[in-house]
PDB file of N, CA and C in Angstrom:
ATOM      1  N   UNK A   1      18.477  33.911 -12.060  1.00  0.00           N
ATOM      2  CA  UNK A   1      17.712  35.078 -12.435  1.00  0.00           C
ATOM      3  C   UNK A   1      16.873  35.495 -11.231  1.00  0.00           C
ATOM      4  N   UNK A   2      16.790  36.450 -11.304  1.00  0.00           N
ATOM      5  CA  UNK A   2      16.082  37.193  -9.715  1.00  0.00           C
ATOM      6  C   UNK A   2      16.361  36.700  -8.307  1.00  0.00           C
ATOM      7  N   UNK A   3      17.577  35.363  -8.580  1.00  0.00           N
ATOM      8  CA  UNK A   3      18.163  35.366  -6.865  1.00  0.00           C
ATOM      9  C   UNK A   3      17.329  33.346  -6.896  1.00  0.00           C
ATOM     10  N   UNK A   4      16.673  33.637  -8.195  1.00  0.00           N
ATOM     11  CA  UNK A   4      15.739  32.054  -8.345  1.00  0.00           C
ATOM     12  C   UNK A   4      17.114  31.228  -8.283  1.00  0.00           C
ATOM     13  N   UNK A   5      16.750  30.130  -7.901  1.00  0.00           N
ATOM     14  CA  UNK A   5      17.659  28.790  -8.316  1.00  0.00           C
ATOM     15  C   UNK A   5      16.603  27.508  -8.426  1.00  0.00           C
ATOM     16  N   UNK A   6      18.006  26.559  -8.328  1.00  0.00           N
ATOM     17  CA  UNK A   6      16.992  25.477  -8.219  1.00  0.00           C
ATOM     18  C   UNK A   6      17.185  24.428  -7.715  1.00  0.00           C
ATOM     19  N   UNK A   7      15.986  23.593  -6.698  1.00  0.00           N
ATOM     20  CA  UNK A   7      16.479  22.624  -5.702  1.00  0.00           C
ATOM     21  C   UNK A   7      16.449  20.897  -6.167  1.00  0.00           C
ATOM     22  N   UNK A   8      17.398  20.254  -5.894  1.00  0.00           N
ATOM     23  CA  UNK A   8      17.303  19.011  -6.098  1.00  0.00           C
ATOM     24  C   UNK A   8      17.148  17.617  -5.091  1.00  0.00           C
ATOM     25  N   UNK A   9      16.364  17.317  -4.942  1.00  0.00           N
ATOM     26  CA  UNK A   9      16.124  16.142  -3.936  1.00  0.00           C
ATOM     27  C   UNK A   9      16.454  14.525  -4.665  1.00  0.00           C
ATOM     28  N   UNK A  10      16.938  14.504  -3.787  1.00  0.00           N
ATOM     29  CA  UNK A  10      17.582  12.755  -4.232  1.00  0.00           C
ATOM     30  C   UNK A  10      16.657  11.736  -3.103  1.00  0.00           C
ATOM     31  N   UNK A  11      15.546  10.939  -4.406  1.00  0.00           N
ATOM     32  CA  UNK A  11      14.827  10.438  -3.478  1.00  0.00           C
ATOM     33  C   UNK A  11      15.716   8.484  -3.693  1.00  0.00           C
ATOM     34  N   UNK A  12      15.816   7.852  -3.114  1.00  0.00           N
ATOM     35  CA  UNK A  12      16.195   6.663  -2.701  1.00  0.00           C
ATOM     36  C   UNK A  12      15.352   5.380  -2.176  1.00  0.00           C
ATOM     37  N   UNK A  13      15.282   4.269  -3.627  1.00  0.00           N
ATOM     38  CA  UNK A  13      14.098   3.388  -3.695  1.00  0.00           C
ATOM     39  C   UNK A  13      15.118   2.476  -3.761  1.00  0.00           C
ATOM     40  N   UNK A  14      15.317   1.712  -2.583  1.00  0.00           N
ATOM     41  CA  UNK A  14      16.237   0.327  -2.186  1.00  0.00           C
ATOM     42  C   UNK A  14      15.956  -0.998  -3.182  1.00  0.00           C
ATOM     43  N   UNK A  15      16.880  -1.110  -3.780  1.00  0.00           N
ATOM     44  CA  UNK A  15      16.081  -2.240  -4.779  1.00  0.00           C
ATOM     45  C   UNK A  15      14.865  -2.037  -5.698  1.00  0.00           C
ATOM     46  N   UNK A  16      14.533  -3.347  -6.801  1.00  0.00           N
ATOM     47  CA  UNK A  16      13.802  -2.778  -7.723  1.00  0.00           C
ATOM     48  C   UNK A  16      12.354  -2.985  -6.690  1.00  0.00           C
ATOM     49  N   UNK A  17      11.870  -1.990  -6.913  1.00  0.00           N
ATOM     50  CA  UNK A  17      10.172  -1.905  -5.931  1.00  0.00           C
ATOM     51  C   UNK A  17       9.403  -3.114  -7.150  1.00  0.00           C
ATOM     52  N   UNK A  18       9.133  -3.475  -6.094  1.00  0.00           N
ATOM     53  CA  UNK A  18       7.899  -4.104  -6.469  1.00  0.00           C
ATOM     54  C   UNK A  18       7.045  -4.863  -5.401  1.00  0.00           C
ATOM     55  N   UNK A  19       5.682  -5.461  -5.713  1.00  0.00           N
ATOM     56  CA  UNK A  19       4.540  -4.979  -4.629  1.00  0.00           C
ATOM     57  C   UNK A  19       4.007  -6.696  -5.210  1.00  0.00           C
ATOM     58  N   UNK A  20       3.249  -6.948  -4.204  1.00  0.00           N
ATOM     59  CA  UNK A  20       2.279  -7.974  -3.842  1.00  0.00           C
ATOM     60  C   UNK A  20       1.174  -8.033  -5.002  1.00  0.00           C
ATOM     61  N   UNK A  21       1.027  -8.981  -5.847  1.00  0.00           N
ATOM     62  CA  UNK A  21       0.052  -8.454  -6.797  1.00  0.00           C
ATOM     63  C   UNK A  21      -1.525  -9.431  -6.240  1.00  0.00           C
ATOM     64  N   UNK A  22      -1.337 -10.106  -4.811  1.00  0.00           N
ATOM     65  CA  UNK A  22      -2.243 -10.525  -4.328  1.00  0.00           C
ATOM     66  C   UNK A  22      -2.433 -10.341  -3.134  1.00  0.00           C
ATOM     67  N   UNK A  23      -3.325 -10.940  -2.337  1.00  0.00           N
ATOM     68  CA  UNK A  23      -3.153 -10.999  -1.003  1.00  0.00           C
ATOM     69  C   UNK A  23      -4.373 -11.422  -0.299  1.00  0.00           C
ATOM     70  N   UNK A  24      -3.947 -12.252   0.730  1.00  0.00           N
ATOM     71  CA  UNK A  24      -5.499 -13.167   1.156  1.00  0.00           C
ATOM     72  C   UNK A  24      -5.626 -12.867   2.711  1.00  0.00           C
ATOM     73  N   UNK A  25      -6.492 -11.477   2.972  1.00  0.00           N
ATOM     74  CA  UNK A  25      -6.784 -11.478   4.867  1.00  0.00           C
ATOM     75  C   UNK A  25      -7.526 -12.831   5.845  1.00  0.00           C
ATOM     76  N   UNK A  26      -7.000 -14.068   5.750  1.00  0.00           N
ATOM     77  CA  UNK A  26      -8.041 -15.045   6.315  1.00  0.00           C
ATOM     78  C   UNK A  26      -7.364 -15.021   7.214  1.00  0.00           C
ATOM     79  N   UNK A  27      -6.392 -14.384   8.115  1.00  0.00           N
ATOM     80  CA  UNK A  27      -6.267 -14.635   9.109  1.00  0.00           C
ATOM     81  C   UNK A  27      -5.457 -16.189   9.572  1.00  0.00           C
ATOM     82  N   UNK A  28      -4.729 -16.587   8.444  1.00  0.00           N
ATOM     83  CA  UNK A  28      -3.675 -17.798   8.681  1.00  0.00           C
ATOM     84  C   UNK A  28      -2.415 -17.406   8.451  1.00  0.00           C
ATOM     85  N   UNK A  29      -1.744 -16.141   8.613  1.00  0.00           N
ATOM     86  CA  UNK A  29      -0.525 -15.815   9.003  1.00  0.00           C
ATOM     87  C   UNK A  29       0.327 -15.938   7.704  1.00  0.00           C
ATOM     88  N   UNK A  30      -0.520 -15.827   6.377  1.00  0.00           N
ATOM     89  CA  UNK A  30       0.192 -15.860   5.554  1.00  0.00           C
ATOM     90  C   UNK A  30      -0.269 -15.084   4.171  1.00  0.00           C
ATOM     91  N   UNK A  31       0.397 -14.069   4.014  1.00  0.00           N
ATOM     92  CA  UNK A  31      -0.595 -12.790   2.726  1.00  0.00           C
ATOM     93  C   UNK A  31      -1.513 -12.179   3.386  1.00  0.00           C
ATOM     94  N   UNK A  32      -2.115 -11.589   4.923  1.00  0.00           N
ATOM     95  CA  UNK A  32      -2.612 -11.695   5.602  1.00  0.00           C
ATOM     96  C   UNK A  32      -2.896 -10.050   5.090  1.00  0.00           C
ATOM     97  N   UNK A  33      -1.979  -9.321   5.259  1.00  0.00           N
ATOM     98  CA  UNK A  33      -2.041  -7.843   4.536  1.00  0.00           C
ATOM     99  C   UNK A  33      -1.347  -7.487   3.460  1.00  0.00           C
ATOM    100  N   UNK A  34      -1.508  -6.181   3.136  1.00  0.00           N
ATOM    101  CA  UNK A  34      -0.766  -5.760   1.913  1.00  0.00           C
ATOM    102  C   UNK A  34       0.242  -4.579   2.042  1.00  0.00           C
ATOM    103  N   UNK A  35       1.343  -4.487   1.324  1.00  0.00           N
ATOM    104  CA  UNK A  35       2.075  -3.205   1.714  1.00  0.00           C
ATOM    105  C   UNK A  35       3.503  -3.202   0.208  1.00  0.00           C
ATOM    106  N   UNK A  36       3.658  -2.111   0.407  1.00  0.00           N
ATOM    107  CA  UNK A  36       4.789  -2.139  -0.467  1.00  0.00           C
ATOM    108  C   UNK A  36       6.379  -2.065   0.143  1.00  0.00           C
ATOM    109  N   UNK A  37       7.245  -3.259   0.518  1.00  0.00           N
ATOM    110  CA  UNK A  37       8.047  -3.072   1.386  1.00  0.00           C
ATOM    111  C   UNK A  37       9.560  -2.511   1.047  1.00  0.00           C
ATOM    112  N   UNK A  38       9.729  -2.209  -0.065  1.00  0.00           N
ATOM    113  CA  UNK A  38      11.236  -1.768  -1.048  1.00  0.00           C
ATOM    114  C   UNK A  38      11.017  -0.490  -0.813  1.00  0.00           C
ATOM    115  N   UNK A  39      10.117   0.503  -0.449  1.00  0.00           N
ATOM    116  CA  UNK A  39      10.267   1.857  -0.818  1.00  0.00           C
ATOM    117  C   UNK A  39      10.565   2.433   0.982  1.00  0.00           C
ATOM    118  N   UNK A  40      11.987   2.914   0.789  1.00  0.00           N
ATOM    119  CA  UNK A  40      12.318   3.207   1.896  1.00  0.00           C
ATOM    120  C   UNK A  40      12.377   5.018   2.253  1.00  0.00           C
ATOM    121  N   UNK A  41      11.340   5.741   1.612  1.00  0.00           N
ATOM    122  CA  UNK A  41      11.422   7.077   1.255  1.00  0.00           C
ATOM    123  C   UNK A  41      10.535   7.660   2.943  1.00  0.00           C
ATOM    124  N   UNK A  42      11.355   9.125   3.437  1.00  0.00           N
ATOM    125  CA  UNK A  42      10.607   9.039   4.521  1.00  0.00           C
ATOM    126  C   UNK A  42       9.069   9.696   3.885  1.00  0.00           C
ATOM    127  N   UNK A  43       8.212  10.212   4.554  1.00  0.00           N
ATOM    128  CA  UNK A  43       6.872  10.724   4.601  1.00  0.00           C
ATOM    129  C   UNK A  43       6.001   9.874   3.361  1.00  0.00           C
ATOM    130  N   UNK A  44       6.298   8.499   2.780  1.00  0.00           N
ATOM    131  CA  UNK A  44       5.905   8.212   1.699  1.00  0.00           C
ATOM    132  C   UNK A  44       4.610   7.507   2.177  1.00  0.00           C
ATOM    133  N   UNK A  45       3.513   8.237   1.367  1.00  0.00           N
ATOM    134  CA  UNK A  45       1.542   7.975   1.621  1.00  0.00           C
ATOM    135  C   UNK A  45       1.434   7.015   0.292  1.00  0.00           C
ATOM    136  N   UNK A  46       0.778   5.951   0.784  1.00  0.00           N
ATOM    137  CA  UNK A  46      -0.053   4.726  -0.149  1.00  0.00           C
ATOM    138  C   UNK A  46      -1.138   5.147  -0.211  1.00  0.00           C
ATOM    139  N   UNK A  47      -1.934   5.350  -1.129  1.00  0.00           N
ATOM    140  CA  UNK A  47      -3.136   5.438  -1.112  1.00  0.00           C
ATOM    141  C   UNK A  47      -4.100   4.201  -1.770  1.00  0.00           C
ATOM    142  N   UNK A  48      -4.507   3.715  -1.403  1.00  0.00           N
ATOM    143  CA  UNK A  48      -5.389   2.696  -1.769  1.00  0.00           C
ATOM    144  C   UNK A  48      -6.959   2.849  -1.884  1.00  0.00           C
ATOM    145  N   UNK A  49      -7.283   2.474  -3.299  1.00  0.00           N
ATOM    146  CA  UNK A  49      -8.763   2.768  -3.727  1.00  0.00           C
ATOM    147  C   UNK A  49      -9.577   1.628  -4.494  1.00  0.00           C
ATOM    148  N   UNK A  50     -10.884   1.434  -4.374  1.00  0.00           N
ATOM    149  CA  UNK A  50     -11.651   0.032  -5.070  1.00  0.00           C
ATOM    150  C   UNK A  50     -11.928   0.849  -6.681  1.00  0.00           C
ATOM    151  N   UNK A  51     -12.301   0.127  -7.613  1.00  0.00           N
ATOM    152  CA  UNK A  51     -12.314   0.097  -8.866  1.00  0.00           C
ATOM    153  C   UNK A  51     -13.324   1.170  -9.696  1.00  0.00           C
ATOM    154  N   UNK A  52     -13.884   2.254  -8.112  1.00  0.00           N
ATOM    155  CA  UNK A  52     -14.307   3.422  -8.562  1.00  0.00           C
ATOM    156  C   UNK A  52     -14.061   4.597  -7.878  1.00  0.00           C
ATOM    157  N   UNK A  53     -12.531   4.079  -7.557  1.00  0.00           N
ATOM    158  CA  UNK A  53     -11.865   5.457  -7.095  1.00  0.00           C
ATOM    159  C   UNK A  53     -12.344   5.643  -5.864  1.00  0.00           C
ATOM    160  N   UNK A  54     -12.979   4.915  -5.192  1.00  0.00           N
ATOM    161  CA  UNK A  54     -12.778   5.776  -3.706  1.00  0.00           C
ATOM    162  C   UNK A  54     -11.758   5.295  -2.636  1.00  0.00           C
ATOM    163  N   UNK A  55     -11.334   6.388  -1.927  1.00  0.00           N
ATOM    164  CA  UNK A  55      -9.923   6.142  -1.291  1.00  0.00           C
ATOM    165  C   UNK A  55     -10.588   5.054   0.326  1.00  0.00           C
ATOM    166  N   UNK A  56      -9.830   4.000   0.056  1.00  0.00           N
ATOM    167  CA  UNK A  56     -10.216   2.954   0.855  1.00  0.00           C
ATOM    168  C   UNK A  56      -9.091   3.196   2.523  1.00  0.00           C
ATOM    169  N   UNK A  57      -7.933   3.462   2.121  1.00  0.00           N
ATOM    170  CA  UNK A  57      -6.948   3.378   2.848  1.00  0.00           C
ATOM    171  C   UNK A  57      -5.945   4.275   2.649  1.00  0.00           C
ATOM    172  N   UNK A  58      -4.895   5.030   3.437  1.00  0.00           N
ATOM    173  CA  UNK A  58      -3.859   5.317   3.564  1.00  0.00           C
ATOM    174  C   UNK A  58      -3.066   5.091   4.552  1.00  0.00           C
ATOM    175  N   UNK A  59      -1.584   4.287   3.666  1.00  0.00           N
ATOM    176  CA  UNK A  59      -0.987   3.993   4.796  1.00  0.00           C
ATOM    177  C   UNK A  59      -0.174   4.662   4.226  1.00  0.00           C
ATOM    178  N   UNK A  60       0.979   5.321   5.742  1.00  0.00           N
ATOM    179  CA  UNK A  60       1.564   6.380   5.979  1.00  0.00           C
ATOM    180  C   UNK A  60       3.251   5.754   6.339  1.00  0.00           C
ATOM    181  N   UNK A  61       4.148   5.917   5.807  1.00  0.00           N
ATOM    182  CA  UNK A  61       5.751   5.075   6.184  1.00  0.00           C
ATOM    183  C   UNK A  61       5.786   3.931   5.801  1.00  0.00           C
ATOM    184  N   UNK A  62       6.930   3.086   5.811  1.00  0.00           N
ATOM    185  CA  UNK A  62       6.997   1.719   5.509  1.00  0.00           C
ATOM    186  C   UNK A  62       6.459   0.415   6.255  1.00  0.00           C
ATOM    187  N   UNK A  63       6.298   1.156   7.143  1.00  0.00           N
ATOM    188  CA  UNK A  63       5.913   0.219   7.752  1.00  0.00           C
ATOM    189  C   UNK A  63       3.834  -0.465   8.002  1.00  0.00           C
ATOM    190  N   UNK A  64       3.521   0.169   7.792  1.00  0.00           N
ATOM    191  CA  UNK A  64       2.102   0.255   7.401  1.00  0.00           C
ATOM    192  C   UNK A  64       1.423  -0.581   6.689  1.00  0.00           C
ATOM    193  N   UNK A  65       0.714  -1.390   7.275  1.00  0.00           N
ATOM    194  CA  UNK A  65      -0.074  -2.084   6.284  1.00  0.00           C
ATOM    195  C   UNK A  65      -1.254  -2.208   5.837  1.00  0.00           C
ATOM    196  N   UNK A  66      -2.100  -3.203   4.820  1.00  0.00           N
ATOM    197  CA  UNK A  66      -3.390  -3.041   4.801  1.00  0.00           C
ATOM    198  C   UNK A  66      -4.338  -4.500   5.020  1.00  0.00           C
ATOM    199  N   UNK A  67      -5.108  -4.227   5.703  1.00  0.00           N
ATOM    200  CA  UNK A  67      -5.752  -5.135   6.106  1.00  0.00           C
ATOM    201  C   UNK A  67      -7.018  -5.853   5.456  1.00  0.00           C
ATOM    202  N   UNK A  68      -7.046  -5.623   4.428  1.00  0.00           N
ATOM    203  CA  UNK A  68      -8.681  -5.493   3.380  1.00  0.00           C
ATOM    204  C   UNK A  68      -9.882  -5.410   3.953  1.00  0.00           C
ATOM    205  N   UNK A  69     -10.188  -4.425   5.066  1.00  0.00           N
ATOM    206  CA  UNK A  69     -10.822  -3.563   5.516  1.00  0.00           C
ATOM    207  C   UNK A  69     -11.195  -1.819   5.313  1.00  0.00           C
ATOM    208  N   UNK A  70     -12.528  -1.534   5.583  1.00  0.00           N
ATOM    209  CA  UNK A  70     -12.941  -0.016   5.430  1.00  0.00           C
ATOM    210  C   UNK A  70     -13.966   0.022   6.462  1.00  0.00           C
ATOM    211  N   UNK A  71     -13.495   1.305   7.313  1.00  0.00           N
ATOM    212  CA  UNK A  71     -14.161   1.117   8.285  1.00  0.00           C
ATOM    213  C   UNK A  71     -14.840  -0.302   9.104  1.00  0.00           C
ATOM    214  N   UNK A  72     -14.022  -0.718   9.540  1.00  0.00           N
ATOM    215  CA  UNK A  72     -13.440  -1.895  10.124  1.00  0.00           C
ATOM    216  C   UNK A  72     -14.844  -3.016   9.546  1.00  0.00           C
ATOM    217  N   UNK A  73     -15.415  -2.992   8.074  1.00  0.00           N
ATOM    218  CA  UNK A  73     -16.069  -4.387   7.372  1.00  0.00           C
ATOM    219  C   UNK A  73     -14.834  -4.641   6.445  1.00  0.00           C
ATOM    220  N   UNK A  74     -15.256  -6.159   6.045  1.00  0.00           N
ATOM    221  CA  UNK A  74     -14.109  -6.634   4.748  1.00  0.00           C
ATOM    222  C   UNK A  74     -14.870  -6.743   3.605  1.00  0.00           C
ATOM    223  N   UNK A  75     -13.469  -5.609   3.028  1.00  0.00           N
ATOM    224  CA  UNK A  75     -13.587  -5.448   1.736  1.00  0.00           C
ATOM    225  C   UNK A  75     -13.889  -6.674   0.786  1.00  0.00           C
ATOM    226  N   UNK A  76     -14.864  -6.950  -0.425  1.00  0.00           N
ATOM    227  CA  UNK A  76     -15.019  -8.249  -1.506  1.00  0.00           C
ATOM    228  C   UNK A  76     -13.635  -8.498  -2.108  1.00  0.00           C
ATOM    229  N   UNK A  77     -13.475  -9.702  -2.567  1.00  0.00           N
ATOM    230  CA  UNK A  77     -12.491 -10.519  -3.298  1.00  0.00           C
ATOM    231  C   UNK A  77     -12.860  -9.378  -4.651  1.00  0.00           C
ATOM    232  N   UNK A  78     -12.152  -8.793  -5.100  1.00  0.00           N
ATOM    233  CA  UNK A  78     -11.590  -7.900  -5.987  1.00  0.00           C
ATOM    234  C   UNK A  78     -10.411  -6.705  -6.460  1.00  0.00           C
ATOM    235  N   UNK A  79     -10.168  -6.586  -7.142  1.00  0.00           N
ATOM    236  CA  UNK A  79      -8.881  -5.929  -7.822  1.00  0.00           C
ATOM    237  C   UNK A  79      -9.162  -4.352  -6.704  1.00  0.00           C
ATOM    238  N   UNK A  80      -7.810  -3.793  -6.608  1.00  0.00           N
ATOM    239  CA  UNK A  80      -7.955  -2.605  -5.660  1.00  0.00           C
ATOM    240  C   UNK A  80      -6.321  -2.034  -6.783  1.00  0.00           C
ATOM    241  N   UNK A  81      -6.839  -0.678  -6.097  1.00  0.00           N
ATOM    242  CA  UNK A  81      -5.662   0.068  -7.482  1.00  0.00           C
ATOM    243  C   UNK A  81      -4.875   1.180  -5.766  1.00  0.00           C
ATOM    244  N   UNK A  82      -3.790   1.232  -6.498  1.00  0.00           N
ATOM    245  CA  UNK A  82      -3.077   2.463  -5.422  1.00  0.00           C
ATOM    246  C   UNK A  82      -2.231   3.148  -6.102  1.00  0.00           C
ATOM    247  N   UNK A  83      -1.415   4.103  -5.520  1.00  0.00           N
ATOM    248  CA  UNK A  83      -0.609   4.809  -5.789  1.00  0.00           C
ATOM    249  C   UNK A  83       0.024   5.589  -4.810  1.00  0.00           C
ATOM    250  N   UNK A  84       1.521   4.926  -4.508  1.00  0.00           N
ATOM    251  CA  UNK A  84       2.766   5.869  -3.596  1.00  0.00           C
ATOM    252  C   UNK A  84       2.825   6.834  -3.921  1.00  0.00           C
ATOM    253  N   UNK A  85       2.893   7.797  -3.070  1.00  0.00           N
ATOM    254  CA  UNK A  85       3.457   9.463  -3.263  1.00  0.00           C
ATOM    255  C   UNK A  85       4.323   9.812  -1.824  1.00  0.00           C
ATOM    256  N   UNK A  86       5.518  10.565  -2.161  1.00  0.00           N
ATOM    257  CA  UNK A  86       6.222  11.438  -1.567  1.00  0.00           C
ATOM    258  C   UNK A  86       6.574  12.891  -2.087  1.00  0.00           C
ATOM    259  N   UNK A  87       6.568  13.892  -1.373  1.00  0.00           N
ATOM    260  CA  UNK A  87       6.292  15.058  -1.526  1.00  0.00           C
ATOM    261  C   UNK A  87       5.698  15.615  -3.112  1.00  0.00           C
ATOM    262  N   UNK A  88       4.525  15.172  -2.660  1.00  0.00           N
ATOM    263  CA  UNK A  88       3.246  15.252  -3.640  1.00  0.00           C
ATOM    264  C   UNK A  88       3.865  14.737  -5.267  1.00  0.00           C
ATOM    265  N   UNK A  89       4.598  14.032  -5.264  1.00  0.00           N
ATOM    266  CA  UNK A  89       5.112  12.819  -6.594  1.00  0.00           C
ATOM    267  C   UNK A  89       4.812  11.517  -6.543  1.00  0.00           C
ATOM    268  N   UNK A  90       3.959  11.077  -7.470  1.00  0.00           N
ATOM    269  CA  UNK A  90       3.715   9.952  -7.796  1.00  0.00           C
ATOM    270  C   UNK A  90       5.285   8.677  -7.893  1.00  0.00           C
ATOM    271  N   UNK A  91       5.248   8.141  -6.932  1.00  0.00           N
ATOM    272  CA  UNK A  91       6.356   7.608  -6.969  1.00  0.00           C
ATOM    273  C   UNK A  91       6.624   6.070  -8.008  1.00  0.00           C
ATOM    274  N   UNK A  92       5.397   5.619  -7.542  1.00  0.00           N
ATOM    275  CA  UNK A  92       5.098   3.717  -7.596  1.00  0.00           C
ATOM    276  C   UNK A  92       3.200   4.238  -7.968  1.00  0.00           C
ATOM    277  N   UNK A  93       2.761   3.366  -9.147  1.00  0.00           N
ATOM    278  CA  UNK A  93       1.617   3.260  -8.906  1.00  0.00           C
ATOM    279  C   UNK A  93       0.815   1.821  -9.533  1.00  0.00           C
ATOM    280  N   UNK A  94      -0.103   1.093  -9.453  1.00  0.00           N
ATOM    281  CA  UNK A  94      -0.530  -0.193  -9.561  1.00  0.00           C
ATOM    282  C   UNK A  94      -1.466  -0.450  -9.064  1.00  0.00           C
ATOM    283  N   UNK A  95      -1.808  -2.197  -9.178  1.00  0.00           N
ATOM    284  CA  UNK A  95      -2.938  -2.584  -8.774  1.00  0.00           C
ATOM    285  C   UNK A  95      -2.609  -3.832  -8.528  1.00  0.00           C
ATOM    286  N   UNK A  96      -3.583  -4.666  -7.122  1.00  0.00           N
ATOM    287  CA  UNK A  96      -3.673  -6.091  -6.577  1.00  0.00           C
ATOM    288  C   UNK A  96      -4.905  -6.767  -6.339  1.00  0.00           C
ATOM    289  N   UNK A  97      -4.753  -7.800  -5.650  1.00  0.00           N
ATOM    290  CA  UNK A  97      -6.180  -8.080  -6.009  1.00  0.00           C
ATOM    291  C   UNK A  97      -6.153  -8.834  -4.194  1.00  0.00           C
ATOM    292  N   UNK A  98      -7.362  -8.482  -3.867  1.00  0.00           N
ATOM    293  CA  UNK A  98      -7.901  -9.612  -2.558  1.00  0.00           C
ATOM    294  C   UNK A  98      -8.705 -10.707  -2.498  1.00  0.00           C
ATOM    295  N   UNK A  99      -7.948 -11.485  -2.107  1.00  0.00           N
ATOM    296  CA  UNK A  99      -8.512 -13.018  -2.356  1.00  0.00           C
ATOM    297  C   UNK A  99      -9.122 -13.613  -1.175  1.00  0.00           C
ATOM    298  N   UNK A 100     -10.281 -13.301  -0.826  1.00  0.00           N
ATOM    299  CA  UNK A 100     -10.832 -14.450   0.320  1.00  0.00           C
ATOM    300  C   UNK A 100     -11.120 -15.886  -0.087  1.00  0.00           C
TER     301      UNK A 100
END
């Protein structure tokens, strides 16, 4: 109708996603950061926020991680919530927790 159509994007999530539901920054080379590593979508933004919504972090591609830092202090041993998006769609969304 009026020349409208309609577009379809085929987005592609390698395996079943799923994410770290912990993670400990002490700096012994093990859970050290956080990231979601199954979602192989390009331009895909993590947003990461503490338990009153303020945006702590964004990491940007797959490769990106998080360090349980804000403005380079460490973040407290507590639950942190996020949510993946690619072209402004909620892709993946959840919550983990940081364990010092």
């Amino acid at each position: 109708m009026n020349g409208c159509g309609t577009a379809t994007e085929i987005i592609e999530i390698n395996g079943i996603v799923d994410y770290p539901k912990f993670f400990t920054p002490n700096q012994d080379g093990v859970n050290d950061t956080w990231q979601i590593e199954q979602i192989r979508i390009p331009d895909t933004r993590t947003y990461i926020y503490d338990r009153y919504g303020k945006l702590l972090a964004v990491l940007i591609g797959e490769d990106e991680r998080w360090d349980g830092t804000y403005r380079n202090r460490r973040m407290p041993s507590t639950d942190y919530w996020f949510k993946a998006v690619s072209n402004e769609e909620i892709i993946l969304k959840g919550h983990f927790s940081l364990k010092r």
